[in-house]
C-alpha atoms as a PDB file:
ATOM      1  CA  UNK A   1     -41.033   0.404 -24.408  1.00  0.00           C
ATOM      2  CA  UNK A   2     -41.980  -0.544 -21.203  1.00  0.00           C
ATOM      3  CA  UNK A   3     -42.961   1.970 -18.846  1.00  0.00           C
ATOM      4  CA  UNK A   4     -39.868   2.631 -15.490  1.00  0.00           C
ATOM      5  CA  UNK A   5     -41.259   3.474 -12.051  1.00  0.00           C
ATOM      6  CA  UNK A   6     -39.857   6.559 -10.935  1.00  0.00           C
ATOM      7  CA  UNK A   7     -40.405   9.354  -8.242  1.00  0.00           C
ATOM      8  CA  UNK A   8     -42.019  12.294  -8.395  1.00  0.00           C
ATOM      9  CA  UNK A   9     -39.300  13.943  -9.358  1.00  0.00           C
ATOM     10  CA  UNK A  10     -38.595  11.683 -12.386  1.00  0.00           C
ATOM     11  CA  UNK A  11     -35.490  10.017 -11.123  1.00  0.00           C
ATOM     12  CA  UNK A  12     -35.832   6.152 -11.848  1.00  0.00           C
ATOM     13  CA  UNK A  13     -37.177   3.749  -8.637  1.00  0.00           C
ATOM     14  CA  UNK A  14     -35.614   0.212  -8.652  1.00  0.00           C
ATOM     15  CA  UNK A  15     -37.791  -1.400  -5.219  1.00  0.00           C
ATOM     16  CA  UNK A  16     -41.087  -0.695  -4.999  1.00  0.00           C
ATOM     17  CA  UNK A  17     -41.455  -3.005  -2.002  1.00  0.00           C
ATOM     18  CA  UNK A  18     -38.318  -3.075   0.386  1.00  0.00           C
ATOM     19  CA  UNK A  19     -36.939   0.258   2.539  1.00  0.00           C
ATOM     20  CA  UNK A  20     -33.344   0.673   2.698  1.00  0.00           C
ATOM     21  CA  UNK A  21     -32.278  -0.422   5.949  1.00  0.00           C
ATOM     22  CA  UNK A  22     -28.916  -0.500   7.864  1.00  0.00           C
ATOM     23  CA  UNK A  23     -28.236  -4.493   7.524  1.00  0.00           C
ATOM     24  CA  UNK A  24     -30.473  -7.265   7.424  1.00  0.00           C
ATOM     25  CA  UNK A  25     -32.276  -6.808  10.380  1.00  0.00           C
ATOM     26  CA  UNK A  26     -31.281  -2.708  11.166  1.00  0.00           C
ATOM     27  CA  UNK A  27     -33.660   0.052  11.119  1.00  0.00           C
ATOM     28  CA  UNK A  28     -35.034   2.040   8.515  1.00  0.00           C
ATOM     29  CA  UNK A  29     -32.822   5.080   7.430  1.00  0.00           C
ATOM     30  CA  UNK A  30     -34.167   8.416   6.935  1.00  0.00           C
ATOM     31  CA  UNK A  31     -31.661   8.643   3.721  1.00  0.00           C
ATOM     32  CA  UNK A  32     -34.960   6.338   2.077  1.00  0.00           C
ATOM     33  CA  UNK A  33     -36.273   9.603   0.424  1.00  0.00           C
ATOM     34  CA  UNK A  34     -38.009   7.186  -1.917  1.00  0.00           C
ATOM     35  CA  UNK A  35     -39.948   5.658   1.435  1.00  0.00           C
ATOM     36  CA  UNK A  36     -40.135   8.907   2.737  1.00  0.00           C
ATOM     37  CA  UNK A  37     -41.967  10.529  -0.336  1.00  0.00           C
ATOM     38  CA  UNK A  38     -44.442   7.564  -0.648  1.00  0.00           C
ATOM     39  CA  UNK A  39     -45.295   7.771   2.821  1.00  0.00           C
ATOM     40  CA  UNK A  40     -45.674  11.698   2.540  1.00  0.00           C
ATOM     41  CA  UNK A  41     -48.028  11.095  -0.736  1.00  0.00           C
ATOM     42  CA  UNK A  42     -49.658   8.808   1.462  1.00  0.00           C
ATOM     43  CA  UNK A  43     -50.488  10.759   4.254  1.00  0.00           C
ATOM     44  CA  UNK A  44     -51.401  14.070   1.813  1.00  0.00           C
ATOM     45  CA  UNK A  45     -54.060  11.621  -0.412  1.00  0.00           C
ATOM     46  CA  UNK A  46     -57.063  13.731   1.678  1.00  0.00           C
ATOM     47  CA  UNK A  47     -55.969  17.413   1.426  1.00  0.00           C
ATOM     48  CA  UNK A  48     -57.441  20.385   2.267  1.00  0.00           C
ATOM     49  CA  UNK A  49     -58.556  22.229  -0.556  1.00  0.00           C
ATOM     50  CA  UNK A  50     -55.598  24.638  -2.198  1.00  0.00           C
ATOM     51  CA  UNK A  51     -55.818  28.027  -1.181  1.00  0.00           C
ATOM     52  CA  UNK A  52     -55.519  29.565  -4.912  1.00  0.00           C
ATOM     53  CA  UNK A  53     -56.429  27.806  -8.258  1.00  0.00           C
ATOM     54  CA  UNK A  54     -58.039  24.951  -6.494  1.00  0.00           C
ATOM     55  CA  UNK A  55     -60.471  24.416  -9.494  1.00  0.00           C
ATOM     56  CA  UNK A  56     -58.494  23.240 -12.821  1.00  0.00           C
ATOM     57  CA  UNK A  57     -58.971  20.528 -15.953  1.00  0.00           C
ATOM     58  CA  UNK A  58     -56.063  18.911 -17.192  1.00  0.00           C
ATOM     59  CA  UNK A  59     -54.570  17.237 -20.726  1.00  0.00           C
ATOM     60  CA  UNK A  60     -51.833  15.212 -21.774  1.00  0.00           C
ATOM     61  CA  UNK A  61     -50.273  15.870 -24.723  1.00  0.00           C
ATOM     62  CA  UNK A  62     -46.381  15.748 -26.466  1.00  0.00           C
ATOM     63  CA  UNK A  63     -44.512  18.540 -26.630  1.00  0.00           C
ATOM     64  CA  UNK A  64     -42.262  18.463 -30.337  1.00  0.00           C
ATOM     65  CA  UNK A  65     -38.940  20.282 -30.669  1.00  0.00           C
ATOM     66  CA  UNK A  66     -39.151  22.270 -34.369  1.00  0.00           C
ATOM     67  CA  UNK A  67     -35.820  24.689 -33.351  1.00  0.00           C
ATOM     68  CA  UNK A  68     -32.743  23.404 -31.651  1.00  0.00           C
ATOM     69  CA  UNK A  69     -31.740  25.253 -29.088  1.00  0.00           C
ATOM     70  CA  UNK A  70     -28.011  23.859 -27.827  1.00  0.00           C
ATOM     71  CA  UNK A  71     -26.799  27.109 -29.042  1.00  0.00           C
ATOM     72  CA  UNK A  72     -28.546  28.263 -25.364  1.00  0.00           C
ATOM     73  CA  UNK A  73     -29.278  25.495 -23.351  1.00  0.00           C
ATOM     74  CA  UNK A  74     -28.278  22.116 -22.517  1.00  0.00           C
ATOM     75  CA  UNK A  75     -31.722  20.851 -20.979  1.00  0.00           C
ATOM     76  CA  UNK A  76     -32.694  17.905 -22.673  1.00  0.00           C
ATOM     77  CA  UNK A  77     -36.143  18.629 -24.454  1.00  0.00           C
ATOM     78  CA  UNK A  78     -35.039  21.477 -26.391  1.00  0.00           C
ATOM     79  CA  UNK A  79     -32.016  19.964 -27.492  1.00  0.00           C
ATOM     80  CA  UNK A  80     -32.561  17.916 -31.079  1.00  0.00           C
ATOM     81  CA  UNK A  81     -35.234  19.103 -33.472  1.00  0.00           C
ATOM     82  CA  UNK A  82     -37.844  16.495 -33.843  1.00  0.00           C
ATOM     83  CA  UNK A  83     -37.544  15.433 -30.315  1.00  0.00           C
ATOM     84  CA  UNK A  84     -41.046  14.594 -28.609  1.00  0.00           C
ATOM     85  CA  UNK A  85     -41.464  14.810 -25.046  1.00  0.00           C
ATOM     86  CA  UNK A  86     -44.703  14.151 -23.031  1.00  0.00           C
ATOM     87  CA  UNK A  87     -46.288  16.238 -20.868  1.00  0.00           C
ATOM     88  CA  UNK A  88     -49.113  17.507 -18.686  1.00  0.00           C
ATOM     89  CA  UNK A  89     -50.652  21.031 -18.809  1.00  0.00           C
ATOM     90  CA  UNK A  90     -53.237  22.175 -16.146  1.00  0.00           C
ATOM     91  CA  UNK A  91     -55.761  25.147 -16.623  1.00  0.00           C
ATOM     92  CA  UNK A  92     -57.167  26.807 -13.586  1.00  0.00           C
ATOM     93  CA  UNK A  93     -58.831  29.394 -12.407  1.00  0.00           C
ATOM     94  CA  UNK A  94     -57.077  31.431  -9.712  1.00  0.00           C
ATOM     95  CA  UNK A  95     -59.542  33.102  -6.770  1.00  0.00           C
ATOM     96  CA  UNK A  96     -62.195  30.613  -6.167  1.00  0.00           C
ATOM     97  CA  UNK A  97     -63.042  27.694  -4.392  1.00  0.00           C
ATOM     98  CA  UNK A  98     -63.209  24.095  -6.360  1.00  0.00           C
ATOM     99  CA  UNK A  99     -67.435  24.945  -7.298  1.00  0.00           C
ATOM    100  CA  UNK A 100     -66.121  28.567  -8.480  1.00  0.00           C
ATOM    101  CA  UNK A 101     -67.907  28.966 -12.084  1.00  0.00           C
ATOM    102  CA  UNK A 102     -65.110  28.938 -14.986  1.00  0.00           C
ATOM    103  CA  UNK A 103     -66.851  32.559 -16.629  1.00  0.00           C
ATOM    104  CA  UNK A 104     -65.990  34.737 -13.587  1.00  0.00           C
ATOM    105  CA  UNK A 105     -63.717  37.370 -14.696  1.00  0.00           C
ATOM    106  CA  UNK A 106     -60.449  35.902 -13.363  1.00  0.00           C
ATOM    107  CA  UNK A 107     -56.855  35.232 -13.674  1.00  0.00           C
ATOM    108  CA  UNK A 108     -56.656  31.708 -15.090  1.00  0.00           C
ATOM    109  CA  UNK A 109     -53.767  29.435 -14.834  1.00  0.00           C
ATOM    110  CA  UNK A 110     -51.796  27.745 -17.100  1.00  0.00           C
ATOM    111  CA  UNK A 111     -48.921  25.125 -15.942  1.00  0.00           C
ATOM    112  CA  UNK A 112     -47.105  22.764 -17.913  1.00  0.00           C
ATOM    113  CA  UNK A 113     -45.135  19.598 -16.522  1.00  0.00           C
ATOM    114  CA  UNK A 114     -42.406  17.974 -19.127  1.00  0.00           C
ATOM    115  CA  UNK A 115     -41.981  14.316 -18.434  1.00  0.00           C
ATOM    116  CA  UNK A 116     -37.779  14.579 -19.926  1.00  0.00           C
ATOM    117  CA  UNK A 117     -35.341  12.306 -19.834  1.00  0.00           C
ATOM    118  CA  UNK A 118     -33.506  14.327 -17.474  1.00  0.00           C
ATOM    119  CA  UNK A 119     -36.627  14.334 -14.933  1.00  0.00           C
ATOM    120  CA  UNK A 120     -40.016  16.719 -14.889  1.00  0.00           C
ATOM    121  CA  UNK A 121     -39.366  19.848 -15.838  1.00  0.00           C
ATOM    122  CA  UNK A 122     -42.443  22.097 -14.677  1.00  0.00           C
ATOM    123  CA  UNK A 123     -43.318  26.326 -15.975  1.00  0.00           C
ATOM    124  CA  UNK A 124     -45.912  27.229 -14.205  1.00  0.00           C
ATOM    125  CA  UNK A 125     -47.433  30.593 -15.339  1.00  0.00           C
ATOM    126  CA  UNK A 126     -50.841  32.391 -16.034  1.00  0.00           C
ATOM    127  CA  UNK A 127     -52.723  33.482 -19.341  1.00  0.00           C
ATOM    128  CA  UNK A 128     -51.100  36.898 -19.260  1.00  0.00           C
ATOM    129  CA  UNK A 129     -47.782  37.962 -19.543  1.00  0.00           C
ATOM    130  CA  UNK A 130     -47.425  40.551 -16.173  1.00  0.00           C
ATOM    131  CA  UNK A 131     -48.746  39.844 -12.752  1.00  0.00           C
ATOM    132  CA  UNK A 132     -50.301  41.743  -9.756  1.00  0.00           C
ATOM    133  CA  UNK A 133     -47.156  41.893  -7.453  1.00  0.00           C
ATOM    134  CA  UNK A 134     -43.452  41.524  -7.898  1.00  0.00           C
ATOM    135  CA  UNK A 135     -42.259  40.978  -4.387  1.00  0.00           C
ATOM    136  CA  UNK A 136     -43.357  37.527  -2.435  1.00  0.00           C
ATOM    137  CA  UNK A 137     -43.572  39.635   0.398  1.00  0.00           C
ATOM    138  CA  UNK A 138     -46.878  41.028  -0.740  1.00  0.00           C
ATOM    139  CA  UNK A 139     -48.517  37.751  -2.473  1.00  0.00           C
ATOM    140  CA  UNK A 140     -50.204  36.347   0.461  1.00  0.00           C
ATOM    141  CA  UNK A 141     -51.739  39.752   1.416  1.00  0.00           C
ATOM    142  CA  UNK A 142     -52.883  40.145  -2.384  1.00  0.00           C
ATOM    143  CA  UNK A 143     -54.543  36.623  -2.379  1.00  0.00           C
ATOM    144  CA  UNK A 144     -56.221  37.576   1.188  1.00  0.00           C
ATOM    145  CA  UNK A 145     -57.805  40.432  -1.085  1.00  0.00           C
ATOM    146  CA  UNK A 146     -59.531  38.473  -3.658  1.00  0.00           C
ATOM    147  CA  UNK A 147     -60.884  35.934  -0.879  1.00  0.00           C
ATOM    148  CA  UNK A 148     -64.092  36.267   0.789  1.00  0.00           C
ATOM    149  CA  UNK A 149     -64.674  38.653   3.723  1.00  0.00           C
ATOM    150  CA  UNK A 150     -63.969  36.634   7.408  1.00  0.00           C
ATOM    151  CA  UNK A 151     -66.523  38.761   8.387  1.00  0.00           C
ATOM    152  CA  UNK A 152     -69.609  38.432   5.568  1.00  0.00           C
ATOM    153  CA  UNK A 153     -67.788  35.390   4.317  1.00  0.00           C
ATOM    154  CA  UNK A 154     -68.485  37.480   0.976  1.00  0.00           C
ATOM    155  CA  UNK A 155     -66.113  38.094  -2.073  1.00  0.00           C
ATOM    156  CA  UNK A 156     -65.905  41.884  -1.897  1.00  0.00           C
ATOM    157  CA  UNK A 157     -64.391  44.278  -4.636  1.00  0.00           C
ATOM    158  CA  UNK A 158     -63.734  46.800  -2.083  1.00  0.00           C
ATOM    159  CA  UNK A 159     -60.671  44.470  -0.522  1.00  0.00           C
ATOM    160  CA  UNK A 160     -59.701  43.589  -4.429  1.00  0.00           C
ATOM    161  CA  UNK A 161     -59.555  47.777  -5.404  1.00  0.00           C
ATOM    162  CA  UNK A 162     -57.666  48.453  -1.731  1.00  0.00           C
ATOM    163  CA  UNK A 163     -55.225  46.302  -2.391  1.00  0.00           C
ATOM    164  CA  UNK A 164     -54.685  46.917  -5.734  1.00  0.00           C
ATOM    165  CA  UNK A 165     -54.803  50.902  -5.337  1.00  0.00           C
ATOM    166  CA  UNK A 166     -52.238  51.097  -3.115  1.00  0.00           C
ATOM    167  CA  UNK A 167     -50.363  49.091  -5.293  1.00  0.00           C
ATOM    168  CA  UNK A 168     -48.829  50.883  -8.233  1.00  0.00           C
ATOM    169  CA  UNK A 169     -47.018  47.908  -9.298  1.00  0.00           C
ATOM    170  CA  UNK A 170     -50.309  46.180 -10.265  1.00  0.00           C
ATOM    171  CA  UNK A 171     -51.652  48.405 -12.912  1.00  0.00           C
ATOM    172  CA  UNK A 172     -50.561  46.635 -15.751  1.00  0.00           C
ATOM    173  CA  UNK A 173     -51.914  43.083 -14.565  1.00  0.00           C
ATOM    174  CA  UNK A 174     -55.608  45.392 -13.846  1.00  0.00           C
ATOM    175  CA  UNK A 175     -55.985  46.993 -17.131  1.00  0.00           C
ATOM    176  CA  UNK A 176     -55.421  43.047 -18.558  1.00  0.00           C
ATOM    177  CA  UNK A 177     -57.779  41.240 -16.233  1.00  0.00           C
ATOM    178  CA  UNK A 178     -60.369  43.935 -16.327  1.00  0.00           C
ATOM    179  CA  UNK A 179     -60.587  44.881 -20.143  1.00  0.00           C
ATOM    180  CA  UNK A 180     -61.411  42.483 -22.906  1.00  0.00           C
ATOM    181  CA  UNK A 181     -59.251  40.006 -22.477  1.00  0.00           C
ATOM    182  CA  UNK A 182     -60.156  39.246 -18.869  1.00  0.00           C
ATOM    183  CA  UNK A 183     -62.672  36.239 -19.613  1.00  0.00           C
ATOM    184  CA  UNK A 184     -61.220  33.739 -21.911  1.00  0.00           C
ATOM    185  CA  UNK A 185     -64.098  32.485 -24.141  1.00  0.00           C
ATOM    186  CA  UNK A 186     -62.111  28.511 -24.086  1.00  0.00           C
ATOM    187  CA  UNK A 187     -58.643  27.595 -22.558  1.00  0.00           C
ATOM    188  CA  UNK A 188     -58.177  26.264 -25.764  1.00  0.00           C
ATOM    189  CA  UNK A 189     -58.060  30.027 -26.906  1.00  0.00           C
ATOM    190  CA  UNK A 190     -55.280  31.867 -24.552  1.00  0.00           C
ATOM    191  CA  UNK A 191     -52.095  32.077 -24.252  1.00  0.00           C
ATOM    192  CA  UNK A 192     -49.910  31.151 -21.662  1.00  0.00           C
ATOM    193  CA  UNK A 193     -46.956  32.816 -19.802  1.00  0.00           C
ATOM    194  CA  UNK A 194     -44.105  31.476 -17.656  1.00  0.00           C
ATOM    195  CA  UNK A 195     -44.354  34.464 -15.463  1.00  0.00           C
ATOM    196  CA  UNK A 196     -41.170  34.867 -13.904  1.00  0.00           C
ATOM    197  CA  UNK A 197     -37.561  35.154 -15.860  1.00  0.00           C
ATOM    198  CA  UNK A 198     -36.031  31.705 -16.166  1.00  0.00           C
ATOM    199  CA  UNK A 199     -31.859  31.147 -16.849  1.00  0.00           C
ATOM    200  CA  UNK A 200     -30.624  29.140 -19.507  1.00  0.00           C
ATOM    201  CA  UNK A 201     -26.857  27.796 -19.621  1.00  0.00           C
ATOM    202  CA  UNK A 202     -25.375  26.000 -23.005  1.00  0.00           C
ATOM    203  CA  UNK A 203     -22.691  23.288 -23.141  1.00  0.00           C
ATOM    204  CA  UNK A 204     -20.063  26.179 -23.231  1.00  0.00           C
ATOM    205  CA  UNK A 205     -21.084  27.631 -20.177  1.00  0.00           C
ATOM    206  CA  UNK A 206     -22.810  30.477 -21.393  1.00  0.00           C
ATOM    207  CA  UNK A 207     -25.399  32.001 -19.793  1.00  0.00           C
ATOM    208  CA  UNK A 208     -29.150  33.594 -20.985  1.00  0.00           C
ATOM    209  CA  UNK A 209     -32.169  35.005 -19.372  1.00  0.00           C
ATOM    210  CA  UNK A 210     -35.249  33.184 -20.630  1.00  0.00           C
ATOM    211  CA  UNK A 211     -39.343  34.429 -21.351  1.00  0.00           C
ATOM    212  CA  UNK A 212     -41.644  31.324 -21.735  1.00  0.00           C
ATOM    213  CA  UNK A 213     -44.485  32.563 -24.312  1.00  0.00           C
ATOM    214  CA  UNK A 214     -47.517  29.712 -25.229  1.00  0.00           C
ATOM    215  CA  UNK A 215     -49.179  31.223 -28.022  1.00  0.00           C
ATOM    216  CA  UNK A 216     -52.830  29.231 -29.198  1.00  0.00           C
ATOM    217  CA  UNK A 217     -52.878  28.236 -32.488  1.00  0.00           C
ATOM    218  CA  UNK A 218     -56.908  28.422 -32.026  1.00  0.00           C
ATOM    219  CA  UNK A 219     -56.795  32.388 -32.028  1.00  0.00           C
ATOM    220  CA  UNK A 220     -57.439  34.306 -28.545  1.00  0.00           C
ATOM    221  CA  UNK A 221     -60.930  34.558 -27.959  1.00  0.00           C
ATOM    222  CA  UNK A 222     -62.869  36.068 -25.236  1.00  0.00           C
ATOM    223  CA  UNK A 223     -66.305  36.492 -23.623  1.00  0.00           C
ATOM    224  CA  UNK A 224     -68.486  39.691 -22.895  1.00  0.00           C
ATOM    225  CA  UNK A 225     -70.017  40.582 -19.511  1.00  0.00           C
ATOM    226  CA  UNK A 226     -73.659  39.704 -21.259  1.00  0.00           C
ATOM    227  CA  UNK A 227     -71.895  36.163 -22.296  1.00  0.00           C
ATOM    228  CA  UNK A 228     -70.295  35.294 -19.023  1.00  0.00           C
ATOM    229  CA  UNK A 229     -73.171  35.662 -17.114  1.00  0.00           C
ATOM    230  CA  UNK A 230     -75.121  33.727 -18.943  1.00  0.00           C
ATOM    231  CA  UNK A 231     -72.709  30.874 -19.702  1.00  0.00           C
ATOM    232  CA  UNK A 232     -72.521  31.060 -14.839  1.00  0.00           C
ATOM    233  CA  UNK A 233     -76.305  30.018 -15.298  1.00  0.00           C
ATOM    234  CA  UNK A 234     -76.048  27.354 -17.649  1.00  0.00           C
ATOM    235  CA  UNK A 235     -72.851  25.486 -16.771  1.00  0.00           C
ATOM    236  CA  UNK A 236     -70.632  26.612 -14.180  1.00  0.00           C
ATOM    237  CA  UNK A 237     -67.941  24.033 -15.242  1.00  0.00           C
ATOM    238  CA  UNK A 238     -68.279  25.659 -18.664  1.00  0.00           C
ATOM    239  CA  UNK A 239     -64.738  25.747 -19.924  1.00  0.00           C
ATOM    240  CA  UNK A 240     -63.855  22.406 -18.277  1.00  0.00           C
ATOM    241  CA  UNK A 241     -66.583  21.310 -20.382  1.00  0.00           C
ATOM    242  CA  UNK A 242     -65.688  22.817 -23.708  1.00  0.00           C
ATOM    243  CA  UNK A 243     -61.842  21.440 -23.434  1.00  0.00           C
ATOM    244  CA  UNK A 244     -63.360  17.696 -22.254  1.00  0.00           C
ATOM    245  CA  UNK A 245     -65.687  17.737 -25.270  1.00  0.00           C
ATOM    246  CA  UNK A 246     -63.517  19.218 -27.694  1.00  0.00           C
ATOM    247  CA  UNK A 247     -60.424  16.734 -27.109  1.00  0.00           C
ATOM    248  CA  UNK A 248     -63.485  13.659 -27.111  1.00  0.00           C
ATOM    249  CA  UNK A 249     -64.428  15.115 -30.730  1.00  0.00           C
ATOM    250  CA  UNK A 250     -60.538  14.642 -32.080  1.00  0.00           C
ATOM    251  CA  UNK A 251     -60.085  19.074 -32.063  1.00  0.00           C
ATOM    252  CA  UNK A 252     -57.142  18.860 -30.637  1.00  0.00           C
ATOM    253  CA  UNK A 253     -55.926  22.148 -29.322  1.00  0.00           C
ATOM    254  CA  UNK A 254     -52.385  23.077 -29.960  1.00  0.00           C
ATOM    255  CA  UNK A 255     -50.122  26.056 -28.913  1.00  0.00           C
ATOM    256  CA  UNK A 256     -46.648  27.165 -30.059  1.00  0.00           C
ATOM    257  CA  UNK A 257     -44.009  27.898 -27.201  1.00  0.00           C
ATOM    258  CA  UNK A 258     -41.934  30.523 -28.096  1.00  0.00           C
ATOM    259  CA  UNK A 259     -38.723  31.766 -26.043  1.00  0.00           C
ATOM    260  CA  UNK A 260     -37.618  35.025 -25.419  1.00  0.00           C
ATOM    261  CA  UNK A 261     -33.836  35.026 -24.695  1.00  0.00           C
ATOM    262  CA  UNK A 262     -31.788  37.777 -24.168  1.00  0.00           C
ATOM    263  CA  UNK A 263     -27.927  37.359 -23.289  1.00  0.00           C
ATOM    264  CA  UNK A 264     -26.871  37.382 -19.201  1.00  0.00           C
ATOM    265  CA  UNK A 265     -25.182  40.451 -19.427  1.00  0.00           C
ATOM    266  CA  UNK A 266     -27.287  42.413 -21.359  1.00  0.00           C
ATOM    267  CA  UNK A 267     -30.050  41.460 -19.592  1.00  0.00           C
ATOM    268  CA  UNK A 268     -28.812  43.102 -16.583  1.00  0.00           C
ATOM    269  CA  UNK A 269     -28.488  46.174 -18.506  1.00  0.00           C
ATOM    270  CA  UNK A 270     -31.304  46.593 -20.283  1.00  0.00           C
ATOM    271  CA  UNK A 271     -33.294  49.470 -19.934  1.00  0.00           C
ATOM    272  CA  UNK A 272     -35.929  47.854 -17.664  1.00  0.00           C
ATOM    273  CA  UNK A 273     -35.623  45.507 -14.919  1.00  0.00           C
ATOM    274  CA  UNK A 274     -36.387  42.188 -16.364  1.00  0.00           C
ATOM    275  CA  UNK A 275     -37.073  40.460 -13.243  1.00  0.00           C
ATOM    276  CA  UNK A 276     -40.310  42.609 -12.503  1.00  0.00           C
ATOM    277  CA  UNK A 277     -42.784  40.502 -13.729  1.00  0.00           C
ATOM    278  CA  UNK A 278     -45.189  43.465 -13.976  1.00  0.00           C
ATOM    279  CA  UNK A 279     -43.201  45.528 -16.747  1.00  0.00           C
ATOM    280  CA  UNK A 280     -42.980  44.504 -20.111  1.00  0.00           C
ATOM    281  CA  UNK A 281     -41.204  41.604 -21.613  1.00  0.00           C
ATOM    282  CA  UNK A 282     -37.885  41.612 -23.606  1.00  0.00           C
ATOM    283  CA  UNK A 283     -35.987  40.928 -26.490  1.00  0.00           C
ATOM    284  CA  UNK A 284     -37.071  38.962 -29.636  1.00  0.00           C
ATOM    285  CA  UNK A 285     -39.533  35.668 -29.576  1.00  0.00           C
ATOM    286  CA  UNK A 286     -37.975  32.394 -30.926  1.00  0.00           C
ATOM    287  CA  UNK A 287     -40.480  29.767 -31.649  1.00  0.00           C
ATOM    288  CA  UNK A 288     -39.265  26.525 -30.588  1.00  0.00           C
ATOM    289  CA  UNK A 289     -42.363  24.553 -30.570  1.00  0.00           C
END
């Protein structure tokens, strides 16, 4: 099949090489969002480096269908068992700049973008299930925390342990990151979490609350202190490295998405607030993947 232009939002591109203009000879219209999103990619090609998870390694791989789930949603790719759809997923870690070393205890990203027939469909999450903060408010003074110092231009655990002890919220997310799970040993060996709570509607208009749950099928491992440090001397890209030469050997690595779904109106009566991303998760897993 051969291969459709399309934006970046998935939606098919017929001219690649004329603007829409009013008439032959009128001006360019600012209705061109197909113009205007080339010319923005254009102008963003040289970027400033991200402020969090600036430092990432990538796959492709297909995403199959092994449960049909029209029952709760009408989105495309989990409609059909057997279906296959593309995709994209993007490890990262979280703090550090783009030459932070991959065995610092950290947070580490995990985002996955579903080329659909509908358009991309992107969950973008981390390799735990809770997180440090549940109001947006506070996410820009919590990143400011695990920077470096304006004034030693230093990463300091003193800002990290302020914020986060005057913070009650972020407990859960610190007993995670800073016990034995808070150094993955591979990305090939986590999990991954859609943080937030997602919706789900079915053909009949029924609505669900949604929990996005990528479980490895490699096992979870995880490094030691001892380990870590001396993986940071020898390669500092070291779990770039590991995924790069494990997908060049033909070891695949594979996880199984599972969904959590509880019904709309249960959900906002169940006994904890499923919206705060910090407290536990809900309701039964279905594996769908």
């Amino acid at each position: 099949m051969q291969d459709k232009l399309t934006t970046n939002a998935g939606q098919p591109w017929a001219d690649n090489e004329h603007s829409q203009t009013a008439g032959k000879r009128g001006p360019v219209l600012i209705q061109d969002y197909a113009l205007l999103e080339k010319l923005a990619h254009f102008n963003r090609e040289r970027i400033p480096e991200r402020i969090v998870h600036a430092k990432g390694a990538g796959a492709k791989g297909v995403f199959e269908l092994t449960h049909d789930m029209s029952a709760y949603t009408t989105a495309d790719l989990f409609n059909g068992a057997g279906k296959k759809t593309p995709l994209m997923v993007r490890f990262s870690q979280v703090a550090g700049e783009a030459g932070y070393p991959d065995t610092y205890r950290d947070v580490r990203g995990f985002a996955v973008k579903f080329y659909t027939q509908e358009g991309n469909y992107d969950i973008v999450g981390n390799n735990t299930p809770v997180f440090f903060v549940n109001d947006p408010l506070k996410f820009p003074d919590f990143i400011h925390s695990q920077k470096r110092d304006p004034r030693t231009h230093k990463r300091t655990p003193d800002m990290q342990w302020d914020f986060w002890s005057l913070s009650p919220e972020s407990v859960h997310q610190v007993t995670y990151l800073m016990g034995d799970r808070g150094i993955p040993a591979s990305y090939r060996t986590m999990h991954g979490y859609g943080s937030h709570t997602f919706k789900w509607v079915n053909k009949e208009g029924e609505q669900f609350w949604v929990k996005y749950h990528f479980r490895t099928d490699q096992g979870v491992k995880n490094m030691s202190n001892e380990l870590a440090d001396q993986m940071l001397i020898k390669d500092l890209d070291f779990l770039q490295n590991d995924l790069f030469n494990a997908i060049e050997d033909g070891e695949y690595p594979s996880w199984t998405l599972y969904a959590q779904i509880l019904p709309y109106e249960e959900g906002l009566k169940y006994e904890h607030d499923i919206f705060e991303c910090y407290k536990s998760s809900f309701a039964k897993k279905i594996p769908i993947n």
